[in-house]
Protein backbone atom coordinates (compact mmCIF):
# COMPACT_ATOMS: atom_id res chain seq x y z
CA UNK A 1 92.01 -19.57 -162.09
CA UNK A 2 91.91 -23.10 -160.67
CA UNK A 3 93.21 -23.82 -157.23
CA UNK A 4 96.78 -25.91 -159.16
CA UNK A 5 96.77 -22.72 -161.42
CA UNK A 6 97.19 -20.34 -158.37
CA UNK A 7 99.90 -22.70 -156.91
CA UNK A 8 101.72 -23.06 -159.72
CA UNK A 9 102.25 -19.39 -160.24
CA UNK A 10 102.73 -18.96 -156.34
CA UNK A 11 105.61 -21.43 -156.91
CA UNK A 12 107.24 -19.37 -160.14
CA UNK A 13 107.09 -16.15 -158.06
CA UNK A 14 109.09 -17.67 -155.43
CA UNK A 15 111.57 -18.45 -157.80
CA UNK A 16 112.35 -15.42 -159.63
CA UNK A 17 112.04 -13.22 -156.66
CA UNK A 18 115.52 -13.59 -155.44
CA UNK A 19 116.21 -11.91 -158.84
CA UNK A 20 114.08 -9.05 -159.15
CA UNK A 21 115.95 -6.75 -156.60
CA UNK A 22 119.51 -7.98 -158.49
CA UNK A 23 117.98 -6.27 -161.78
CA UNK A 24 119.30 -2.61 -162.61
CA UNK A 25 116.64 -0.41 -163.09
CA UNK A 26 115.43 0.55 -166.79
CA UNK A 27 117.30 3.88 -167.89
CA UNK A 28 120.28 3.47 -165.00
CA UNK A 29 123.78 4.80 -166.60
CA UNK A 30 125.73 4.40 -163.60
CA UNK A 31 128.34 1.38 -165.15
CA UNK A 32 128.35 2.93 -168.97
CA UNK A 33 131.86 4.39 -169.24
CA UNK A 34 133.18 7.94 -169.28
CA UNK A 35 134.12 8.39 -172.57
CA UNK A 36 130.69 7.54 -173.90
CA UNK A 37 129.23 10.87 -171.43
CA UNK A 38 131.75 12.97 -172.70
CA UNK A 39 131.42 11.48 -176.41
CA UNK A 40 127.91 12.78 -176.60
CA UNK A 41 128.91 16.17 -174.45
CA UNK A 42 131.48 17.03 -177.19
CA UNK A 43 128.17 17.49 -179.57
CA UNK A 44 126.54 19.88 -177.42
CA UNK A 45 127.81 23.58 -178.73
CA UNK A 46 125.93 25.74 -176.74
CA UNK A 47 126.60 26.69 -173.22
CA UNK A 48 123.00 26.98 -172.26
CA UNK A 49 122.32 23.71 -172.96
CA UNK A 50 125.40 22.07 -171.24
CA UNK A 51 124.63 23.98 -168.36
CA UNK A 52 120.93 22.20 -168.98
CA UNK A 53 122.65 19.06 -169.46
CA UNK A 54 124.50 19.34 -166.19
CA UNK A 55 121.63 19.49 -164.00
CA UNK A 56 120.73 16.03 -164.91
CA UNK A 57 122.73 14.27 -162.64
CA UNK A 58 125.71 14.70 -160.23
CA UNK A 59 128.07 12.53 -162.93
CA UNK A 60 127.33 14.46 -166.02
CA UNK A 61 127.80 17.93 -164.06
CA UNK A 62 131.34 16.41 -163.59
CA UNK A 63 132.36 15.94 -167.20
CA UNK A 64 130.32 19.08 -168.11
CA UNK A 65 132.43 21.14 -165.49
CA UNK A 66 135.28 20.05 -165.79
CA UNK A 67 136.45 19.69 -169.73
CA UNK A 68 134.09 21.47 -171.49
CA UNK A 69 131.74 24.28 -170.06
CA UNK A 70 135.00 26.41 -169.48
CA UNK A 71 135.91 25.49 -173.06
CA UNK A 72 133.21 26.04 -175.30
CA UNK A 73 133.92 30.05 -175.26
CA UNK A 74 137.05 31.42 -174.91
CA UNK A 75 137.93 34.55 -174.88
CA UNK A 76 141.66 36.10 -174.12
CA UNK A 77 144.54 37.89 -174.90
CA UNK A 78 147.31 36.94 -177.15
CA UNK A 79 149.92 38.33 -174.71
CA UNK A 80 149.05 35.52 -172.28
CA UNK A 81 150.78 32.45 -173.07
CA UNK A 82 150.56 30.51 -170.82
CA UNK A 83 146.99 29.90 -172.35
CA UNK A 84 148.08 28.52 -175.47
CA UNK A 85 151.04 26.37 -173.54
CA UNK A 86 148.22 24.77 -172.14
CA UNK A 87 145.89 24.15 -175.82
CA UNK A 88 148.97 22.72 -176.53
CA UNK A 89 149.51 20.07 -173.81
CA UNK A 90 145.97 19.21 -173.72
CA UNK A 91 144.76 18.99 -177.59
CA UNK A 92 141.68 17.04 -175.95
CA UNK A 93 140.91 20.24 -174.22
CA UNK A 94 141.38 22.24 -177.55
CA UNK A 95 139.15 20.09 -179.20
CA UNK A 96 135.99 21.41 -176.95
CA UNK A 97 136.46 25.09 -178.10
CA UNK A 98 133.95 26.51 -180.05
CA UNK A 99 134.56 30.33 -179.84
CA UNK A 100 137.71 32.20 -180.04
CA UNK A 101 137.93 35.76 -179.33
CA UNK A 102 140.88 37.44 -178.84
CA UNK A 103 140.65 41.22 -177.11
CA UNK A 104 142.55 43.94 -176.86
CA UNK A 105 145.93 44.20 -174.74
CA UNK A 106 144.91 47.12 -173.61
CA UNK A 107 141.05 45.61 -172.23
CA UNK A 108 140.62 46.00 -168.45
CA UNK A 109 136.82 44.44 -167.98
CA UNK A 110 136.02 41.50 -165.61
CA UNK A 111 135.61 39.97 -169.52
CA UNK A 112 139.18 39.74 -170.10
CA UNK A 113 139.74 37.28 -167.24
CA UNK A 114 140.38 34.18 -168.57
CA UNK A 115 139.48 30.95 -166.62
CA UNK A 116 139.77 27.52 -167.62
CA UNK A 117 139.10 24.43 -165.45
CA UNK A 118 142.61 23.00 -166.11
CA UNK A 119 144.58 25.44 -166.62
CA UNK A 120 146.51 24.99 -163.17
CA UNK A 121 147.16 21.16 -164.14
CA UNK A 122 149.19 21.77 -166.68
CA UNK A 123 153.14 22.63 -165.83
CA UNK A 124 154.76 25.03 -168.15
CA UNK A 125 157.89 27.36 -168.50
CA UNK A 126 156.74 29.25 -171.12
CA UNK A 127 156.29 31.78 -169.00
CA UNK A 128 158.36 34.23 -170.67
CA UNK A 129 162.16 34.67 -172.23
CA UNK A 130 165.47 36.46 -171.12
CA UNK A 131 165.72 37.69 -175.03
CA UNK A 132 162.87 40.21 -174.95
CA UNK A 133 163.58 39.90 -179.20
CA UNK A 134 162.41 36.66 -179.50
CA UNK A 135 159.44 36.81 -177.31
CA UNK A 136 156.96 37.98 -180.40
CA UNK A 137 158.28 35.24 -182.44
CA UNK A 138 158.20 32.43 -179.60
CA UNK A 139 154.50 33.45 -179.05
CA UNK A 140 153.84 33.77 -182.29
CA UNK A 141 154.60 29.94 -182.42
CA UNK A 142 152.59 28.97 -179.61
CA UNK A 143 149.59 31.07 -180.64
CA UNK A 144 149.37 29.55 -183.84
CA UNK A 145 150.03 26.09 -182.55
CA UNK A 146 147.30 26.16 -180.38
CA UNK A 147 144.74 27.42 -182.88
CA UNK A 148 146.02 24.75 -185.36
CA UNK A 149 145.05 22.35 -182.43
CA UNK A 150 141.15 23.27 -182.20
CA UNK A 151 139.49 21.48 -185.43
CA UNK A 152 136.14 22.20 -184.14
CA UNK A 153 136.59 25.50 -184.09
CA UNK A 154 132.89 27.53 -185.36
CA UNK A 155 133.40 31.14 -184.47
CA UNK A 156 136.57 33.32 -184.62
CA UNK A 157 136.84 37.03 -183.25
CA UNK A 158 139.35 39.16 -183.33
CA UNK A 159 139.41 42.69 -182.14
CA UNK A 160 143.27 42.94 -181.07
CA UNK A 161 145.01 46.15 -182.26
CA UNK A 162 148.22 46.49 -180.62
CA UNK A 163 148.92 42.86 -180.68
CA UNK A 164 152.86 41.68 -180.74
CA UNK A 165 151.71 39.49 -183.68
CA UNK A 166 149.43 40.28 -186.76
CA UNK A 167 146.62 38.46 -188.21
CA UNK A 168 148.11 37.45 -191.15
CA UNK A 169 150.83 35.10 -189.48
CA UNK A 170 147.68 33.38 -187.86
CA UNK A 171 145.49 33.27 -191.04
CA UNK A 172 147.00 30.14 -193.12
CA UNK A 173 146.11 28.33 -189.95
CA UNK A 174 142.71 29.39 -189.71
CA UNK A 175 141.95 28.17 -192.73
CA UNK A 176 142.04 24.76 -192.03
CA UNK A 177 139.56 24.96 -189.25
CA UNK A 178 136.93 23.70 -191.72
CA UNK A 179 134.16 23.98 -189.02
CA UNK A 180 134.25 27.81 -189.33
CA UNK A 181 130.64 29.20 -189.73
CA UNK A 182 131.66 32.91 -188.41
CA UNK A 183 134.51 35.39 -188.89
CA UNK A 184 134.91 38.42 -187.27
CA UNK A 185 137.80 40.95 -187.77
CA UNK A 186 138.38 44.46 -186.40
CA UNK A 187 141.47 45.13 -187.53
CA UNK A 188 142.98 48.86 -188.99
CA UNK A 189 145.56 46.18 -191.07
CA UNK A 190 142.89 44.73 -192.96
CA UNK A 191 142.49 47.61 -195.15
CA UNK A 192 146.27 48.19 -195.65
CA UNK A 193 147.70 46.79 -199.16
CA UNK A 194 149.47 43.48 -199.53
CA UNK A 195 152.79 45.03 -199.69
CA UNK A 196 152.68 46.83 -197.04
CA UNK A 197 152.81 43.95 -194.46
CA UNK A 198 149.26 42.17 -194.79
CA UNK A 199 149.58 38.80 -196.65
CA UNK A 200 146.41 37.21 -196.45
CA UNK A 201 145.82 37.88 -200.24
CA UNK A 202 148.02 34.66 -201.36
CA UNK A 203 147.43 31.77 -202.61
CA UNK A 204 146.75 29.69 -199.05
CA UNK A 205 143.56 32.36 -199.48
CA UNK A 206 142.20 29.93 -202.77
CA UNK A 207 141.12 27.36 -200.45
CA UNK A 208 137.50 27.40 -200.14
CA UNK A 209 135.25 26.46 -197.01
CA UNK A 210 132.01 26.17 -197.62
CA UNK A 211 130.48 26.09 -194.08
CA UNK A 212 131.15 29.79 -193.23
CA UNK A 213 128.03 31.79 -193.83
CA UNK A 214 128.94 35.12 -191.62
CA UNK A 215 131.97 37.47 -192.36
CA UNK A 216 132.29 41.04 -190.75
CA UNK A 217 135.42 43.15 -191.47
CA UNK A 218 135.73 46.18 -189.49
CA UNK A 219 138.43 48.71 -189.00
CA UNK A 220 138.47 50.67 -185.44
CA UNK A 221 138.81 54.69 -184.93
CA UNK A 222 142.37 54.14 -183.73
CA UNK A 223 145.88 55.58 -185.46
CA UNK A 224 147.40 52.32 -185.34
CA UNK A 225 147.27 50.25 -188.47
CA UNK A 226 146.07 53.24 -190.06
CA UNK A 227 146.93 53.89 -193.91
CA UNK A 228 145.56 57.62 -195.95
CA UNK A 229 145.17 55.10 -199.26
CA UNK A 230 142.89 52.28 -197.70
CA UNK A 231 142.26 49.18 -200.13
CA UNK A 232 140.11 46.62 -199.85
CA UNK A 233 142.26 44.09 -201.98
CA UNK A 234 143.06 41.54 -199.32
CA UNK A 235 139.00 41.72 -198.31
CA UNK A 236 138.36 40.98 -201.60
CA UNK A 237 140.30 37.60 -201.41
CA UNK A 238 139.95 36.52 -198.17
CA UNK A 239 135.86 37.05 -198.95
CA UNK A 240 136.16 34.94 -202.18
CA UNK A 241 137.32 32.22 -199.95
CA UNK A 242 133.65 31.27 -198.84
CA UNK A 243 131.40 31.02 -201.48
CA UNK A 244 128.18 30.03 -199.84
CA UNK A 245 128.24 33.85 -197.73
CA UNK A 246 125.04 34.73 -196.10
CA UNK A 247 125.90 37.59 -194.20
CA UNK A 248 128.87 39.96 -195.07
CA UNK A 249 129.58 43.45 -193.43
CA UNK A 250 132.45 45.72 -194.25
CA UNK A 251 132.55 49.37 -192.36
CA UNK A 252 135.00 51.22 -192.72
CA UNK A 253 135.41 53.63 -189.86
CA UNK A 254 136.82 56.85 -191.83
CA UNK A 255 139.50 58.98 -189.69
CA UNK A 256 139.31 62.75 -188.19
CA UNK A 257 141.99 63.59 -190.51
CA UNK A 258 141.25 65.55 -193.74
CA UNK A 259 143.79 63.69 -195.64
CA UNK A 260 142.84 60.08 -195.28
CA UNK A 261 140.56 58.46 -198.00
CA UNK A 262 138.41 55.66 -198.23
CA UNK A 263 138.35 52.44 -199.77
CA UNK A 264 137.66 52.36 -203.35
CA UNK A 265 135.39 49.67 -203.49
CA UNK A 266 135.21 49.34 -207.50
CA UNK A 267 137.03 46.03 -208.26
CA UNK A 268 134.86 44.30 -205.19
CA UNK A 269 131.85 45.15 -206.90
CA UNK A 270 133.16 43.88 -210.01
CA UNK A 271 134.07 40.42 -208.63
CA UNK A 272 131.87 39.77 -205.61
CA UNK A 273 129.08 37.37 -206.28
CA UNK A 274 127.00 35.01 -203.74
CA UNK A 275 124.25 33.31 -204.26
CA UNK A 276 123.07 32.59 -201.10
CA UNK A 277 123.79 36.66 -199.71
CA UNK A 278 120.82 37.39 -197.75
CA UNK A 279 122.35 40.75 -195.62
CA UNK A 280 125.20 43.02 -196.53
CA UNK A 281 126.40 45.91 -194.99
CA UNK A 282 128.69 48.60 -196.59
CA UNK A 283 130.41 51.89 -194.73
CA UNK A 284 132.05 53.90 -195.73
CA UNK A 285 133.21 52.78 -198.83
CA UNK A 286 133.79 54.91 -202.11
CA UNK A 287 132.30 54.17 -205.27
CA UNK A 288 134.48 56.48 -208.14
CA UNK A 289 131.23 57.36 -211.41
CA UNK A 290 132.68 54.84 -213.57
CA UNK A 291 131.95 52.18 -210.73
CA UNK A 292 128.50 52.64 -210.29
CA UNK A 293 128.02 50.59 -213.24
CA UNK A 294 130.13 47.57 -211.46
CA UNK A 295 127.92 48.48 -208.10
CA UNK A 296 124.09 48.39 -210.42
CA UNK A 297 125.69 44.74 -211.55
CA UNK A 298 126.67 43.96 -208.03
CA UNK A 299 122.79 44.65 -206.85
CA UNK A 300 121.12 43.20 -209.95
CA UNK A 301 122.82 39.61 -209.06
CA UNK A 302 121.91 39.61 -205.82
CA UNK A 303 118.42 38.37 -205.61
CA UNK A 304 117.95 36.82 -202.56
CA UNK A 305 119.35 40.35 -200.26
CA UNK A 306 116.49 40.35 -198.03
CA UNK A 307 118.87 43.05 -195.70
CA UNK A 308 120.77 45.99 -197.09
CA UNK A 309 122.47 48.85 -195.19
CA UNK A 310 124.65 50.68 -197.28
CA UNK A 311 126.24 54.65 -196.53
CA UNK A 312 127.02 56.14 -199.83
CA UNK A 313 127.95 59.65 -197.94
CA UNK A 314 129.60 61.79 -200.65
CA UNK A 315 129.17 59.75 -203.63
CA UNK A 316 127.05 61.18 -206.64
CA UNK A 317 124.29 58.37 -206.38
CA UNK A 318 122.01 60.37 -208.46
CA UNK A 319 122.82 58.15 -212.20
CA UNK A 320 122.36 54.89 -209.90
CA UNK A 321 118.94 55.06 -210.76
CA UNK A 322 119.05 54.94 -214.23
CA UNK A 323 121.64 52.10 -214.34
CA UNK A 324 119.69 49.33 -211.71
CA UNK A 325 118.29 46.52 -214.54
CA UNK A 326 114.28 45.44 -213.70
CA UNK A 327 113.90 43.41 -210.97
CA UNK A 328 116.84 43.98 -208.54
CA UNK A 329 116.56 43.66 -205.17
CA UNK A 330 113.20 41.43 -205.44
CA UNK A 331 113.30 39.89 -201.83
CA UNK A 332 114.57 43.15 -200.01
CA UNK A 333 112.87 43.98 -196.71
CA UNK A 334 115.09 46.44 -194.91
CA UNK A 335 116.91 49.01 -196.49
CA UNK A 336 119.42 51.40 -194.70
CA UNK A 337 120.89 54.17 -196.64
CA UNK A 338 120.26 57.73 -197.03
CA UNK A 339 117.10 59.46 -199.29
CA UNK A 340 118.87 59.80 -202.76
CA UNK A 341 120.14 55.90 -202.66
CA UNK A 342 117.10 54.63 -201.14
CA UNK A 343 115.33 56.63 -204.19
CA UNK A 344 117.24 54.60 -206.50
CA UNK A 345 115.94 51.78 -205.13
CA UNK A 346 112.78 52.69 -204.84
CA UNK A 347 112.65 53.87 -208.70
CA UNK A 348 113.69 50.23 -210.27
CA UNK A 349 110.66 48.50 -211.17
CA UNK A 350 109.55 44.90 -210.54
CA UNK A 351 107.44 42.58 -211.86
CA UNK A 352 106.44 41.74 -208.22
CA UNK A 353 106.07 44.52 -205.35
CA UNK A 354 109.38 44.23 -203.28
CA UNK A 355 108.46 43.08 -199.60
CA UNK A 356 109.91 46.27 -198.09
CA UNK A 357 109.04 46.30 -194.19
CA UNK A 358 111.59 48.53 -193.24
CA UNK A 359 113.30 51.60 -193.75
CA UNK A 360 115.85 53.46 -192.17
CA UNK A 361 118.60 56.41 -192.10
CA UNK A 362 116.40 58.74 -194.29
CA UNK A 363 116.97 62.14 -193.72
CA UNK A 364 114.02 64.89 -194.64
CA UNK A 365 115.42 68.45 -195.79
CA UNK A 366 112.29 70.04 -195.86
CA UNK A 367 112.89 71.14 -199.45
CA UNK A 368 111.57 70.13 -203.16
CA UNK A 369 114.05 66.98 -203.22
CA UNK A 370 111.95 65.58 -200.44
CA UNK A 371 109.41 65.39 -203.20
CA UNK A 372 111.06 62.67 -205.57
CA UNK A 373 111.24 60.21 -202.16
CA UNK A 374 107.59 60.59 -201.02
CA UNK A 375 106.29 59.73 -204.69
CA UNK A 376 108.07 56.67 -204.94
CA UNK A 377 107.40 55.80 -201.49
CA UNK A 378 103.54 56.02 -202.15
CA UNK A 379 104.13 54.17 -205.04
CA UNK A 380 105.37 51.12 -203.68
CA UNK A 381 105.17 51.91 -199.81
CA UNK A 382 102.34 50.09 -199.04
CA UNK A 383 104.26 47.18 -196.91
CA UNK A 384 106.21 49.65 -194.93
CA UNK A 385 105.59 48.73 -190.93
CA UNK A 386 108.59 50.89 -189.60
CA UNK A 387 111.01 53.93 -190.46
CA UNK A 388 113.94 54.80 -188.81
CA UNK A 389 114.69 58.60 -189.64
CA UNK A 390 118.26 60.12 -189.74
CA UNK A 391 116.39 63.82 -188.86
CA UNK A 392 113.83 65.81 -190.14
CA UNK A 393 113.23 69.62 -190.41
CA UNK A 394 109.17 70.34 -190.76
CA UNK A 395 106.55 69.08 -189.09
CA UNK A 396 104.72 69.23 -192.38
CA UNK A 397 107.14 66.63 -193.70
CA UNK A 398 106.78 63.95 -191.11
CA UNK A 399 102.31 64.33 -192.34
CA UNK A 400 103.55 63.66 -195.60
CA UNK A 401 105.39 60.78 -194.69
CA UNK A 402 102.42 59.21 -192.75
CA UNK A 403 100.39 59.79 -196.01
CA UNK A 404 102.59 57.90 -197.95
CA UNK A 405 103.16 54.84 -195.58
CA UNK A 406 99.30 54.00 -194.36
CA UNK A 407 100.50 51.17 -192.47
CA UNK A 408 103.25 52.50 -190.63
CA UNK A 409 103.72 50.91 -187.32
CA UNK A 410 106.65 52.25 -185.31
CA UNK A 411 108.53 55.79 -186.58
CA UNK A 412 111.73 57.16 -185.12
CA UNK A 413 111.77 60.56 -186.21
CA UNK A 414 115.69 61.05 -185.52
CA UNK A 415 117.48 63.76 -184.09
CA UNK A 416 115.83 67.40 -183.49
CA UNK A 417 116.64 70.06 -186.35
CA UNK A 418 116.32 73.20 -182.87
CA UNK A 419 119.52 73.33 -181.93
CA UNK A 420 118.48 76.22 -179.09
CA UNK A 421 118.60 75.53 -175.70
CA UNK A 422 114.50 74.71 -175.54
CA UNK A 423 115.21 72.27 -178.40
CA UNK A 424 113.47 69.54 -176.10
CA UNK A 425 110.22 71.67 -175.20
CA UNK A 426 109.79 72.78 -178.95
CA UNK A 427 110.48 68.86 -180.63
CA UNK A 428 108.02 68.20 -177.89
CA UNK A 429 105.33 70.80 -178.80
CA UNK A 430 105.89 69.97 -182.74
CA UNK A 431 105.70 66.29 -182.76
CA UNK A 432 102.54 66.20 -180.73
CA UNK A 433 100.84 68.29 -182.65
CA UNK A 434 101.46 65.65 -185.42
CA UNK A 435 100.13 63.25 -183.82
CA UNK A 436 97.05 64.69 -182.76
CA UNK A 437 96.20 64.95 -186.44
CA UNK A 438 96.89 61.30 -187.04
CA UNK A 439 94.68 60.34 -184.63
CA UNK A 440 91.84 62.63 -185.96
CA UNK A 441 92.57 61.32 -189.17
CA UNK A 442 93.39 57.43 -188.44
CA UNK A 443 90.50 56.41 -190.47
CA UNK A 444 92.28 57.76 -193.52
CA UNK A 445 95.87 57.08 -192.80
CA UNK A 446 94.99 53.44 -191.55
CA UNK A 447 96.35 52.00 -188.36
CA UNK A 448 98.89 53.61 -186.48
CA UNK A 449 99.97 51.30 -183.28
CA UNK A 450 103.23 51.20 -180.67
CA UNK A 451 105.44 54.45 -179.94
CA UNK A 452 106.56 57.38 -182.11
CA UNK A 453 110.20 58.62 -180.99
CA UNK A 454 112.02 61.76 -181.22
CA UNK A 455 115.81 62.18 -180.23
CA UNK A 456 115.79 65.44 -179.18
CA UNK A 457 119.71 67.03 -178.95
CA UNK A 458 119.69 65.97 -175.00
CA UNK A 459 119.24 62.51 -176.13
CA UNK A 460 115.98 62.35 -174.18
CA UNK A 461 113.76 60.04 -175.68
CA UNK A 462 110.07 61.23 -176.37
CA UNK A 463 107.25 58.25 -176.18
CA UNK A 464 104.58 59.13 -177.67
CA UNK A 465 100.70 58.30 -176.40
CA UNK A 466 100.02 55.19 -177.86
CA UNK A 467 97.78 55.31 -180.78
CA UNK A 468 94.40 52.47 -180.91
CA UNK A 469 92.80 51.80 -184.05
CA UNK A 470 89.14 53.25 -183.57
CA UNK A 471 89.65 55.82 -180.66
CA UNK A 472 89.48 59.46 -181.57
């Protein structure tokens, strides 16, 4: 550089010097506005990452704290309404939810404390009413005004059963919260009839919404709501609401009393199809002969069921076998049931060997029936990595199993047949001595790695020594 070169540049850094400390720093968001932070907030769902996002800097942790951290989950009773006064007031607010659960009146955890950030701003006199008759309906109102208030609503719970107000008064509502991915009842009233006081099976129920993959429909062991002829007609339609289903569970939980009966689940199985099902669960549900026809259908058009735990207690399974077409169930990898449905299962052929990693609720009686299981599970038990027994009653049963699943992994062995009251010393004694002849006879069985368990009748759990491929 010449010596006029050097000056001139001398002479241009002197000149935009002045400027240099005037300049805002590259990535600086101190003058963008507030409602572009808490624009790209509103996108963040999960809690984790807001609280992630908050630690940023001291101006985000203000938006995040203040309208929507407390908002994303919320989880209350319907009793207090001051809560939904406030959803009301501050639709903004009700915008940020994500998660509604409602609990139980009758909840006492630290869980059922209810804070939100702004809560306290808002002025209300909905505190209550002199006419103690027209409280239900004036929070009935509110309830469902606030709800109707949070369009970006994803997951729904409820698990309220002595609620002033039903489910069915709130459902029309629900469905136009078209960002629902997850529904969650446990609810005694959903298996009651239509005419009996549950109206979700109507024709608001024909909308569909396509976003909700996850539906679980649960009744609880409580009196109230409680009907002896269950029916799973307004399941049936509210389920036919979402046709792109992934995950669906419906338990029933079946009352002490003799002379209650279980859902019939017949006409479900007849009309429930979806294509993109991928885990179902069914409790507790009866199947009458003439609808195990409806129920091999049902399993045949399922094809992508990668998950299936189903309790057929007390239903003559047995012709199930014979009515399953080739090829059902092609994709399945868990199967939950007891011995003579998972034998049906385990009977239907397929052009390609299922991918069946896990099994569980299989009970072994120690008799000739056992017999029928263990051939089909050597026949296509070759994949099997883990089994989850319901009991067992010989020793000599649990060496047959290991013969027939050479990769086995991880085995529960369930609950201990010795009722005495050395049932823990004996289980102990007996499931050792398995053991010890696995690992004698590893080589032959192939590799057997992690913990063995036994649930003795103390509920003790028994661990195994850990078994290494190549040790003796």
């Amino acid at each position: 550089m010449t010596p006029e070169e050097h000056n001139l540049s001398i002479h241009l850094l002197m000149i935009v010097r002045r400027f240099i400390g005037a300049m805002r720093p590259v990535g600086d968001n101190s003058q963008l506005p507030t409602e572009l932070f808490d624009h790209i907030v509103f996108h963040v769902d999960s809690k984790r990452d807001l609280l992630s996002l908050a630690l940023t800097c001291q101006r985000m942790c203000s938006i995040v704290s203040s309208d929507h951290f407390g908002y994303r989950v919320v989880k209350t009773k319907v009793s207090l309404i001051r809560v939904w006064h406030h959803l009301i007031t501050r639709p903004d607010l009700a915008c940020n939810i994500r998660r509604l659960e409602i609990i139980d009146e009758n909840e006492r955890s630290s869980e059922s404390r209810l804070i939100l950030p702004k809560i306290a701003d808002t002025s209300t006199d909905a505190k209550g009413t002199d006419d103690k008759l027209k409280f239900p309906a004036k929070l009935e109102k509110l309830f469902v005004s606030a709800v109707a208030g949070m369009h970006y609503l994803k997951s729904f719970k409820w698990s309220c059963t002595t609620s002033l107000i039903s489910i069915a008064s709130l459902w029309p509502t629900l469905l136009k919260c078209y960002q629902l991915r997850l529904i969650d009842l446990n609810d005694n009233t959903m298996f009651l009839h239509p005419k009996n006081g549950n109206n979700l099976a109507k024709e608001d129920t024909a909308t569909p919404m396509e976003l909700v993959t996850t539906v679980s429909v649960k009744s609880i062991k409580s009196s109230y709501g409680t009907t002896k002829d269950p029916q799973l007609t307004c399941i049936a339609d509210l389920v036919m609401c979402f046709p792109n289903l992934k995950n669906l569970d419906i338990t029933y939980a079946v009352p002490r009393d003799p002379d209650f009966f279980r859902p019939i689940a017949d006409d479900f199985y007849s009309c429930g199809r979806w294509q993109n099902l991928t885990s179902l669960t069914l409790n507790n549900l009866w199947c009458t002969s003439q609808g195990l026809h409806s129920l091999a259908t049902f399993l045949s058009e399922h094809n992508n069921l990668e998950t299936l735990h189903f309790d057929s207690e007390g239903i003559k399974i047995a012709p199930l076998a014979t009515l399953l077409l080739h090829n059902t169930l092609p994709r399945l990898k868990e199967l939950k049931s007891n011995r003579k449905f998972a034998n049906a299962i385990l009977s239907c052929t397929s052009d390609v060997p299922r991918p069946l990693k896990t099994l569980k609720g299989i009970e072994l009686s120690g008799s000739e029936s056992d017999r029928t299981f263990f051939d089909n599970l050597t026949r296509v038990g070759g994949e099997i990595s883990r089994v989850e027994l319901a009991g067992w009653k010989e020793t000599d049963d649990l060496r047959e199993l290991l013969n027939c699943v050479p990769k086995l992994t991880w085995l529960d062995v369930g609950y201990a047949p010795n009722k005495a009251a050395n049932a823990y010393n004996a289980v102990s004694t007996r499931i050792f001595s398995v053991f010890r002849d696995v690992k004698i006879l590893k080589r032959q069985l192939g590799p057997l790695g992690d913990i063995a368990h036994a649930r003795p009748r103390d509920n003790d759990i028994l661990r195994c020594e850990t078994l290494q491929t190549g040790s003796r």
